[in-house]
Protein backbone atom coordinates (compact mmCIF):
# COMPACT_ATOMS: atom_id res chain seq x y z
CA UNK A 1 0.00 0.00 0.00
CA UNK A 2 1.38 3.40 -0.80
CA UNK A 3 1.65 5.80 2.81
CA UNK A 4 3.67 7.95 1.44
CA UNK A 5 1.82 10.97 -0.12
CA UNK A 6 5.17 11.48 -2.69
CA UNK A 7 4.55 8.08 -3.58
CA UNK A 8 0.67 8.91 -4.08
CA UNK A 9 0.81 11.41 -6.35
CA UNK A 10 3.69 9.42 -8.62
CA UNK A 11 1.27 6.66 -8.87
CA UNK A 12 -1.24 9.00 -10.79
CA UNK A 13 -1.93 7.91 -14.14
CA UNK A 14 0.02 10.46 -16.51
CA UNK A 15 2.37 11.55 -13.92
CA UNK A 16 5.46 12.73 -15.75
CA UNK A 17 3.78 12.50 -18.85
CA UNK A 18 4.05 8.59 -18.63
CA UNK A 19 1.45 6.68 -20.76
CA UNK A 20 -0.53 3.82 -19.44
CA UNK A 21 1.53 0.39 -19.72
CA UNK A 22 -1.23 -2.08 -20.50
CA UNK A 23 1.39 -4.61 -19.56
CA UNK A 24 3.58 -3.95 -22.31
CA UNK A 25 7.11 -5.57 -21.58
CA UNK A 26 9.88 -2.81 -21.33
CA UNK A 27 13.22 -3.14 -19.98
CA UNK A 28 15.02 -0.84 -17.64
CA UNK A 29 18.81 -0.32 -17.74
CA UNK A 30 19.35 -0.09 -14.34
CA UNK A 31 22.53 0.73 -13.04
CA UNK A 32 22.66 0.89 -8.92
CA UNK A 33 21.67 4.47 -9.22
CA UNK A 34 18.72 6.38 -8.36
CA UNK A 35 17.58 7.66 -11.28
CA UNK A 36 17.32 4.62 -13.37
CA UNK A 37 15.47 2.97 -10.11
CA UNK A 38 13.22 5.20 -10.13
CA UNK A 39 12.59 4.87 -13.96
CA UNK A 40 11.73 1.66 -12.98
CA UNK A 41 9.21 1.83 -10.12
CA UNK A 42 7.23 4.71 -12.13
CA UNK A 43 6.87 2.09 -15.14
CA UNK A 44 5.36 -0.69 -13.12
CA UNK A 45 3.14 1.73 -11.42
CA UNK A 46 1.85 2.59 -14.34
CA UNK A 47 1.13 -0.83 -15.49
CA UNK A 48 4.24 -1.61 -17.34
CA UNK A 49 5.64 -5.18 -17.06
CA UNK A 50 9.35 -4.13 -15.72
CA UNK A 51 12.45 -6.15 -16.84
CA UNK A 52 15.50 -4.78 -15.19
CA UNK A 53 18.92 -5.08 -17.38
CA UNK A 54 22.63 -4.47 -15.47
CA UNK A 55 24.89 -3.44 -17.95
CA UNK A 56 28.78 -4.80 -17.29
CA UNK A 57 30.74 -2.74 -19.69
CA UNK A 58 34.08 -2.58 -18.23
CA UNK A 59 36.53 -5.71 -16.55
CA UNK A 60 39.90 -4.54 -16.26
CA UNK A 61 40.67 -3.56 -13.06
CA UNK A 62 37.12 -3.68 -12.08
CA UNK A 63 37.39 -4.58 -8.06
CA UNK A 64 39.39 -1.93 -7.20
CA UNK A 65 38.80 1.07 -5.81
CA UNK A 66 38.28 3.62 -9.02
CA UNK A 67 35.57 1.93 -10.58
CA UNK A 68 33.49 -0.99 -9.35
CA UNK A 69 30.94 -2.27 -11.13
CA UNK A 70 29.93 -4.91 -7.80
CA UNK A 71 28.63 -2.33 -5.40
CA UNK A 72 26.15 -1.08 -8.60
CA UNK A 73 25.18 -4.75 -9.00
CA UNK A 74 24.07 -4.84 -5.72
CA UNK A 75 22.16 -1.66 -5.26
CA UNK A 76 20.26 -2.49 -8.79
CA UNK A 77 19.45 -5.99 -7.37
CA UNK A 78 18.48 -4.76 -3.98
CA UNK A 79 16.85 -1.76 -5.56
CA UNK A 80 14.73 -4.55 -8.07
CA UNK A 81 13.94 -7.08 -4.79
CA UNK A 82 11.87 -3.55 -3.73
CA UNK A 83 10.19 -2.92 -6.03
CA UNK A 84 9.09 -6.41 -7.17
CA UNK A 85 10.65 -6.78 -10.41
CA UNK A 86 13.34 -9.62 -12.37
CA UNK A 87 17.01 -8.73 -12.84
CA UNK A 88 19.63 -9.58 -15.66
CA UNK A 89 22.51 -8.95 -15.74
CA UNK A 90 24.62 -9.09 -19.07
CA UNK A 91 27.89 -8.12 -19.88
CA UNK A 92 28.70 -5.54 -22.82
CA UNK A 93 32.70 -5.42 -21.81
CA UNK A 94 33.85 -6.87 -25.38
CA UNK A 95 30.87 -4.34 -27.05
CA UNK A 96 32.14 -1.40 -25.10
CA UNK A 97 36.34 -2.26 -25.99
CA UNK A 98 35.80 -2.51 -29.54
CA UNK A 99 32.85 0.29 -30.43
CA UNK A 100 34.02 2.64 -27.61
CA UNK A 101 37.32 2.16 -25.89
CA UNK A 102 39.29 1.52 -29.21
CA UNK A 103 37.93 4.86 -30.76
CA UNK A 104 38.38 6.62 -27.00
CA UNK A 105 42.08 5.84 -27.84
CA UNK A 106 42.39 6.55 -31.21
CA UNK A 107 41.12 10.13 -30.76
CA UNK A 108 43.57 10.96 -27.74
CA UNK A 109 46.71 9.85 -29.77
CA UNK A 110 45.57 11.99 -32.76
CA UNK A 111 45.49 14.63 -30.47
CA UNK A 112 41.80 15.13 -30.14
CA UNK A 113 39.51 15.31 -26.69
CA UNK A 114 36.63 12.47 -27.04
CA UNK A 115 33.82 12.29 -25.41
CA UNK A 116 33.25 8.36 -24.77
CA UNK A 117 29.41 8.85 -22.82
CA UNK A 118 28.35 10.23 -26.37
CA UNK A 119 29.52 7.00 -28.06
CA UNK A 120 28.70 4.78 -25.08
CA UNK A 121 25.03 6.18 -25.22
CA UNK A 122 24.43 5.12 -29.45
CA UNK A 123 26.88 2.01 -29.41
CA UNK A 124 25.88 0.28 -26.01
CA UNK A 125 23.06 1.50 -24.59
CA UNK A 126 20.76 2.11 -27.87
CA UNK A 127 22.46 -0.58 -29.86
CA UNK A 128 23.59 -3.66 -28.23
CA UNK A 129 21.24 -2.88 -24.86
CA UNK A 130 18.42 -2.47 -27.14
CA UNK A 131 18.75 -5.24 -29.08
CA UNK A 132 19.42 -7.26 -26.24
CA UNK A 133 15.75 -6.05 -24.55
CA UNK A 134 14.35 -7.22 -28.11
CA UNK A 135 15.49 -10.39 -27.56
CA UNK A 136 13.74 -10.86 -24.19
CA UNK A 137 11.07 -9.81 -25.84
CA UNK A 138 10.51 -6.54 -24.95
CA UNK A 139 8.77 -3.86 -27.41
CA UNK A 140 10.36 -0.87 -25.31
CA UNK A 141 13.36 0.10 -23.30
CA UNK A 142 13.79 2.69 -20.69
CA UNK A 143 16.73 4.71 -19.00
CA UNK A 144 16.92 6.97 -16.11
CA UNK A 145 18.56 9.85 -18.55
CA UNK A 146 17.18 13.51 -17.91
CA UNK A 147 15.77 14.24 -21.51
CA UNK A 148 12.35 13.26 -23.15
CA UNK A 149 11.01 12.02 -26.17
CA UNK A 150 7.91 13.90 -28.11
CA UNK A 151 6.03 11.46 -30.90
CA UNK A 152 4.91 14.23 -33.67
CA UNK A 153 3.44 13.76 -37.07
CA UNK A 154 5.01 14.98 -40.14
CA UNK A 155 3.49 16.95 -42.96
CA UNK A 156 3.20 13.71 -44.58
CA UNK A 157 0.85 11.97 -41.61
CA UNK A 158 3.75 9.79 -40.54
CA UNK A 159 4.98 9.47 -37.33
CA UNK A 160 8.26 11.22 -35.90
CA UNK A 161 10.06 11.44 -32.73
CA UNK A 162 11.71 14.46 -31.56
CA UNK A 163 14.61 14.69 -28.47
CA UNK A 164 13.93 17.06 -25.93
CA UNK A 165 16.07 18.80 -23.54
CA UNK A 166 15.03 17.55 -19.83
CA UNK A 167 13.05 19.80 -17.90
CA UNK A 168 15.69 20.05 -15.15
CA UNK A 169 18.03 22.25 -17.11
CA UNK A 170 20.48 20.71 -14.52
CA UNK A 171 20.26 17.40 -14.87
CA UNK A 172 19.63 17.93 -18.59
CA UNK A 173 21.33 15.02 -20.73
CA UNK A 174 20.32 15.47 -24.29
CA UNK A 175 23.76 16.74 -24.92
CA UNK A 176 25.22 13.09 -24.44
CA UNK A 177 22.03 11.13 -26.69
CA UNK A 178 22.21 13.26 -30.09
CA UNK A 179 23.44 10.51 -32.02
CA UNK A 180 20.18 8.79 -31.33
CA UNK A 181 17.65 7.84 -34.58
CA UNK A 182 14.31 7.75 -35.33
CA UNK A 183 14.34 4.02 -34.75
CA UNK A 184 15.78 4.29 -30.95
CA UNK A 185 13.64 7.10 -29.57
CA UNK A 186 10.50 5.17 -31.24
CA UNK A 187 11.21 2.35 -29.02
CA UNK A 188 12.46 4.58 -25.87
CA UNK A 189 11.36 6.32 -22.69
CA UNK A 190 13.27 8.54 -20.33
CA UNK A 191 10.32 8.98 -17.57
CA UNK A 192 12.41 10.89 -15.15
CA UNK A 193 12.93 13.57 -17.97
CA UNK A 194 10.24 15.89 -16.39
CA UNK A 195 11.32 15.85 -13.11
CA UNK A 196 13.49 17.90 -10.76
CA UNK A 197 16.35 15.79 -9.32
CA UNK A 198 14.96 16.50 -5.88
CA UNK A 199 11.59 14.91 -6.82
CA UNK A 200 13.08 11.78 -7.68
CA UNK A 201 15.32 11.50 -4.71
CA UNK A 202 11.79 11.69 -2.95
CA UNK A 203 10.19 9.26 -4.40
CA UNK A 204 13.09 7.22 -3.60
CA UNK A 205 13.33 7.83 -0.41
CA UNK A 206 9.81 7.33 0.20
CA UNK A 207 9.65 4.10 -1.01
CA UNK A 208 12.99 3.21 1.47
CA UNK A 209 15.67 2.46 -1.46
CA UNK A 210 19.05 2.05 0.01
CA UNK A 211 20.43 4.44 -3.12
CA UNK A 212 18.39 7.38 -2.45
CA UNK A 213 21.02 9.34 -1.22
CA UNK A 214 23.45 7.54 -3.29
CA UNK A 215 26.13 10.18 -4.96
CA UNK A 216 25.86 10.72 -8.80
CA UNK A 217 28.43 9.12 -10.95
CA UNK A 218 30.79 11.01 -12.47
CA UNK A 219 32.94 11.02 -15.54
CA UNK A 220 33.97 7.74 -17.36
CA UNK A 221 33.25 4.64 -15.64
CA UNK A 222 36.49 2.62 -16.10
CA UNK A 223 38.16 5.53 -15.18
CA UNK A 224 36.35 6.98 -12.13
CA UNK A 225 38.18 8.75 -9.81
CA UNK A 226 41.59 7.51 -10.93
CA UNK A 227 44.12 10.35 -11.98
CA UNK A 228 43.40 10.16 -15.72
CA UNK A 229 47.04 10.62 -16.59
CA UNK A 230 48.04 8.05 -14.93
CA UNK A 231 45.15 6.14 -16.28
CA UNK A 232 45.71 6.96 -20.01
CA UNK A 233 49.71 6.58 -19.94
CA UNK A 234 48.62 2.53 -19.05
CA UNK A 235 47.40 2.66 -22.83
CA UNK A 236 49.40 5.57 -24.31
CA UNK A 237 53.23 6.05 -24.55
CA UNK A 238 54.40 9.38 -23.12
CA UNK A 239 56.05 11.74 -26.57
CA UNK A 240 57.98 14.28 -24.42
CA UNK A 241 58.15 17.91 -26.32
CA UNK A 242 58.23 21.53 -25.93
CA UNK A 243 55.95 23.87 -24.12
CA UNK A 244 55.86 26.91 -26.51
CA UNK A 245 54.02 30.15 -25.58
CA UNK A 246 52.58 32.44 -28.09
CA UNK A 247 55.93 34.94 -28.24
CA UNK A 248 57.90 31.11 -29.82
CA UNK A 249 59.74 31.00 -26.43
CA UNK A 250 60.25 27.33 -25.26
CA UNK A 251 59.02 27.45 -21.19
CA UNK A 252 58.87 23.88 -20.49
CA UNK A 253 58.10 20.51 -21.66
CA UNK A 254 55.19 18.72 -21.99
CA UNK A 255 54.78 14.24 -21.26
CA UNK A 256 52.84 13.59 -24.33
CA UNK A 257 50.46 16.08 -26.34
CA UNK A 258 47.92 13.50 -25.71
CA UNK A 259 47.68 13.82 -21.98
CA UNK A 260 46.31 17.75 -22.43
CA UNK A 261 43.10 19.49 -23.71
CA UNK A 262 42.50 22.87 -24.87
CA UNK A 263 41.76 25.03 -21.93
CA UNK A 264 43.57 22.93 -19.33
CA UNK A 265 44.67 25.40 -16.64
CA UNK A 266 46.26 22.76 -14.00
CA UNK A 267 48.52 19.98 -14.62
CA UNK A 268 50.46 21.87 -17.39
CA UNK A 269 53.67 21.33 -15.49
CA UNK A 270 54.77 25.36 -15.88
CA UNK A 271 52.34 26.24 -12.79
CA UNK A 272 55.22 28.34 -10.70
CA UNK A 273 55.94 30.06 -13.95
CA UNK A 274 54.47 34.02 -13.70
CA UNK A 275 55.14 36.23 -16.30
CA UNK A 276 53.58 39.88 -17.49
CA UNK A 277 50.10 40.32 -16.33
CA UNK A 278 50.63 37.22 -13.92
CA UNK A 279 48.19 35.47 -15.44
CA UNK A 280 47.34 31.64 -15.46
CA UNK A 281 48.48 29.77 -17.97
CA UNK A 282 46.26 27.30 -20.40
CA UNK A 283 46.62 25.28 -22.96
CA UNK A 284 45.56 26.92 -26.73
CA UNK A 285 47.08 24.82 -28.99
CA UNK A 286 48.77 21.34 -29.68
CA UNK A 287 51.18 20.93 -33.27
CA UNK A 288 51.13 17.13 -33.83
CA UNK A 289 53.65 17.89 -36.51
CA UNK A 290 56.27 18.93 -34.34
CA UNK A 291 54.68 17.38 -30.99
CA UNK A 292 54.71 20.57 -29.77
CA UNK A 293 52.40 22.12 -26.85
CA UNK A 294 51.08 25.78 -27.04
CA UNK A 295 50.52 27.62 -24.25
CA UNK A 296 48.95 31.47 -23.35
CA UNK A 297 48.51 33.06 -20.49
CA UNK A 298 44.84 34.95 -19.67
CA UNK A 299 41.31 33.14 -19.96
CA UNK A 300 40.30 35.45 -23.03
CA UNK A 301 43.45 35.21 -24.65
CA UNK A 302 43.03 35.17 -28.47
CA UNK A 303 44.06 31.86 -29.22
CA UNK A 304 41.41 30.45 -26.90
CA UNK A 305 38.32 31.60 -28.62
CA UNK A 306 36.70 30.48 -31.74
CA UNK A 307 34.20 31.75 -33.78
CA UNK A 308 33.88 29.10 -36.60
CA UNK A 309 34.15 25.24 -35.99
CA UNK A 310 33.75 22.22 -38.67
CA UNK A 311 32.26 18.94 -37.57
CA UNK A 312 32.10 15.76 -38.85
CA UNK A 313 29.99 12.20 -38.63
CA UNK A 314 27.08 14.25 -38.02
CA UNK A 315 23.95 13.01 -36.72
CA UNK A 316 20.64 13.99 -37.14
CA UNK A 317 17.81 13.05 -34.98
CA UNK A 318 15.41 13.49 -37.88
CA UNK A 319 17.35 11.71 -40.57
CA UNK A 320 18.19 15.07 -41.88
CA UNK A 321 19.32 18.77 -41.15
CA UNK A 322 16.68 21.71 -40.74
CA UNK A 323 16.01 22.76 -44.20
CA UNK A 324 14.97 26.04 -43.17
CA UNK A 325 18.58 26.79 -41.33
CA UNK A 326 20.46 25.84 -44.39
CA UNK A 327 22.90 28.61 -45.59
CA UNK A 328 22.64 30.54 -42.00
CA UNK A 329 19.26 31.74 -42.83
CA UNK A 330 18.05 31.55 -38.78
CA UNK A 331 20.18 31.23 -35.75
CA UNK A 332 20.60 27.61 -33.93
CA UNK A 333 21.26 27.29 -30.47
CA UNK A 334 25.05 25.26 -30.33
CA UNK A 335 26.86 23.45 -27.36
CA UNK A 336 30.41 22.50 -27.62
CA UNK A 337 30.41 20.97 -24.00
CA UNK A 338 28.33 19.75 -21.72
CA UNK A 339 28.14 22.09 -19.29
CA UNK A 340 27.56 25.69 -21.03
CA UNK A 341 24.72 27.58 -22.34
CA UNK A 342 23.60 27.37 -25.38
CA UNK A 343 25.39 29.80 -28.02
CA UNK A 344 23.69 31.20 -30.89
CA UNK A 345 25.25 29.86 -34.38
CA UNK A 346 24.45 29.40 -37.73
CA UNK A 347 24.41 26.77 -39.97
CA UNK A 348 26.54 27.54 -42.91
CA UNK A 349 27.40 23.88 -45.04
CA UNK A 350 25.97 20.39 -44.86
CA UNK A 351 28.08 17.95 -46.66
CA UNK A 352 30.32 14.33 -46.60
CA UNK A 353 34.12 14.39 -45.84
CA UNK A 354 35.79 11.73 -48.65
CA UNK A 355 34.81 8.90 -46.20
CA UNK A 356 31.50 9.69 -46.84
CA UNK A 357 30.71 11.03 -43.24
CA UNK A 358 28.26 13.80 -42.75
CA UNK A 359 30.22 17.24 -42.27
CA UNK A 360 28.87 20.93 -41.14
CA UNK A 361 30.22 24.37 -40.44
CA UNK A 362 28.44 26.42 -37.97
CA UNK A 363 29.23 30.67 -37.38
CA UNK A 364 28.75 31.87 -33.48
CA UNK A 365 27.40 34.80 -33.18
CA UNK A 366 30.11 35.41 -30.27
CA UNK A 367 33.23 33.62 -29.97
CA UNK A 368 33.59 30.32 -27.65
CA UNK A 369 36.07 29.33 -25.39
CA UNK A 370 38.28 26.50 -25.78
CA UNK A 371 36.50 24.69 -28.89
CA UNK A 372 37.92 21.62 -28.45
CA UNK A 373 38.49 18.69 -31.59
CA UNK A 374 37.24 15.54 -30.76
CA UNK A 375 34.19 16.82 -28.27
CA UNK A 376 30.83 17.52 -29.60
CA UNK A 377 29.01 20.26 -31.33
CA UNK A 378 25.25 19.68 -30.40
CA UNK A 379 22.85 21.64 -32.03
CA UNK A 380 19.08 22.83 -30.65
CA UNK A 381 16.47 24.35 -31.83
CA UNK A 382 14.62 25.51 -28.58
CA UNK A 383 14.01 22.72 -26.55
CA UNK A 384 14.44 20.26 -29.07
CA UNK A 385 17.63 18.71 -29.92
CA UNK A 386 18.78 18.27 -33.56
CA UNK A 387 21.92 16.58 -33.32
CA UNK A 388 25.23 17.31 -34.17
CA UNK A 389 28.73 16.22 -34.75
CA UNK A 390 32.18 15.77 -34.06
CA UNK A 391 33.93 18.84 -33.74
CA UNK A 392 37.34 18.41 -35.98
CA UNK A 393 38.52 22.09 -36.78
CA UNK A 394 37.97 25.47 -35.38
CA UNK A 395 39.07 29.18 -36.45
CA UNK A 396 38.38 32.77 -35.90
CA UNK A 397 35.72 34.30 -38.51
């Protein structure tokens, strides 16, 4: 019997925009968090018939204290003997070397900054998790991500599916699933996407899950905590080179271009180093040529804004780019990371690189900070997002 009044009001048909279940089968990725267990108690109170699914994605070095994947097991499994629902648990660690962690690598020794959630989202979690829930029989999976889906119908009377931002601008994770189709979304529902954070922690709390309180993950699971150099030179060698600052001078030297992003301030290895205005130092530039790191000093500094950026293996949520954007004719809101606000661009080329990959330019109307090669450019109209791509060039208009 629900007590709880938090719990009453989630068990109202429509709360959060959920649909009635009629006892279709979906399955929930549940991960030991709170999020996704709360995905999954809204689903069977609304008259879903709940599958959980524990994704194992990562095994080396998994019992140790960076990034264990047994404490999750146990929270999802304790978290799925409360609510009254099956567990599986599969394991996606060969999936996630070869579609993820290979490219993860490839991108740092070229130089670039990747972004593995983006990739871990369409190759594991919408590809071989969905297909897996297909195969149990399910017609529908779910995931405790903070975004939403919105069916529409086309001009044509056929059915589309749009990505929407979550409404907790927050917790908002559309950023990390625009490489999702059509075909995903169809089959896909984030029900925590119109709540606050708070609200779920709640519910969970109210219904006397041990993760309530649990802490959010951060960053890249078989990373974790871990220092990440120390992580990455396990897989990398170490290139030692010069640290070059915009006047040519040679101030230091660098472990391995591939161990530094644009916009690093700490961790340079020059940090006693003061010079003119005093300023901190960051990174601006990296010359793979002559392995050679470029640093400024000064958070505006020239060399650390951007006003023009190509990217490539676009993806579109809709199959295709906004027609009516095409040639910069309207303004598109742009993020090149996750964490800032949107910035207002334009959409200047839509094409294929020689590979055949889907390529764009975008225009800011103001310049942005540390574009970075190898993250993503996500665009949005509004609240829905479009898509985007790879970001693998930048320059000043």
């Amino acid at each position: 019997m629900l007590t709880s009044s938090v719990l009453r009001d989630a068990a109202v048909p429509g709360y959060a925009g959920i649909e009635p279940g009629d006892g279709r089968r979906v399955v929930v990725g549940l991960s030991g968090g709170v999020d996704s267990s709360v995905t999954a108690w809204l689903l069977k109170q609304h008259g879903y018939d709940v599958v959980g699914l524990f994704m194992k994605n990562w095994e080396d070095d998994d019992d140790g204290e960076y990034c264990s994947t047994r404490q999750d097991l146990l929270d999802a499994a304790s978290v799925a003997d409360v609510i009254g629902i099956d567990i599986e648990a599969v394991n996606f660690a060969a999936e996630y070397k070869d579609r993820v962690f290979a490219e993860f690598l490839r991108e740092y020794s070229a130089g670039r900054t990747p972004n593995p959630d983006v990739l871990c989202n369409a190759e594991i979690k919408f590809k071989a998790f969905l297909d897996h829930a297909m195969r149990m029989g399910a017609g529908l999976i779910a995931t405790g991500h903070y975004a939403r889906v919105r069916a529409i119908t086309d001009a044509n009377g056929a059915a589309r599916w749009q990505l929407l931002r979550g409404l907790d601008a927050g917790k908002d994770q559309s950023y990390f699933l625009h490489r999702l189709d059509q075909s995903q979304l169809s089959r896909t529902l984030f029900p925590v996407g119109r709540l606050p954070k708070r609200q779920v922690r709640a519910i969970a709390a109210a219904l006397g899950l041990s993760n309530a309180a649990k802490k959010d993950s951060t960053g890249i699971c078989f990373i974790g905590e871990r220092p990440f150099r120390e992580f990455l030179n396990r897989y990398l060698p170490t290139r030692p080179g010069p640290i070059v600052d915009d006047g040519g001078r040679t101030i230091g030297e660098h472990v391995g271009l591939a161990f530094y992003t644009l916009g690093q301030r700490k961790g340079i290895g020059i940090g006693g180093l003061r010079e003119g205005s005093g300023d901190p130092w960051y990174v601006a530039r990296k010359d793979m040529a002559r392995n050679t790191l470029h640093v400024v000093q000064g958070h505006d500094h020239p060399w650390l804004l951007s006003s023009m950026l190509d990217a490539g293996s676009v993806s579109w949520v809709d199959g295709r780019p906004p027609a009516d954007a095409l040639g910069g004719r309207r303004p598109l809101g742009a993020k090149t990371r996750y964490r800032q606000a949107d910035a207002a661009c334009r959409l200047f080329a839509e094409g294929a690189d020689p590979a055949g990959a889907s390529t764009i330019a975008l225009r800011c109307d103001t310049p942005q900070w540390a574009v970075t090669p190898g993250q993503s450019a996500v665009l949005y109209d509004g609240e829905v997002c479009l898509g985007g791509g790879f970001i693998t060039a930048t320059g000043a208009a």
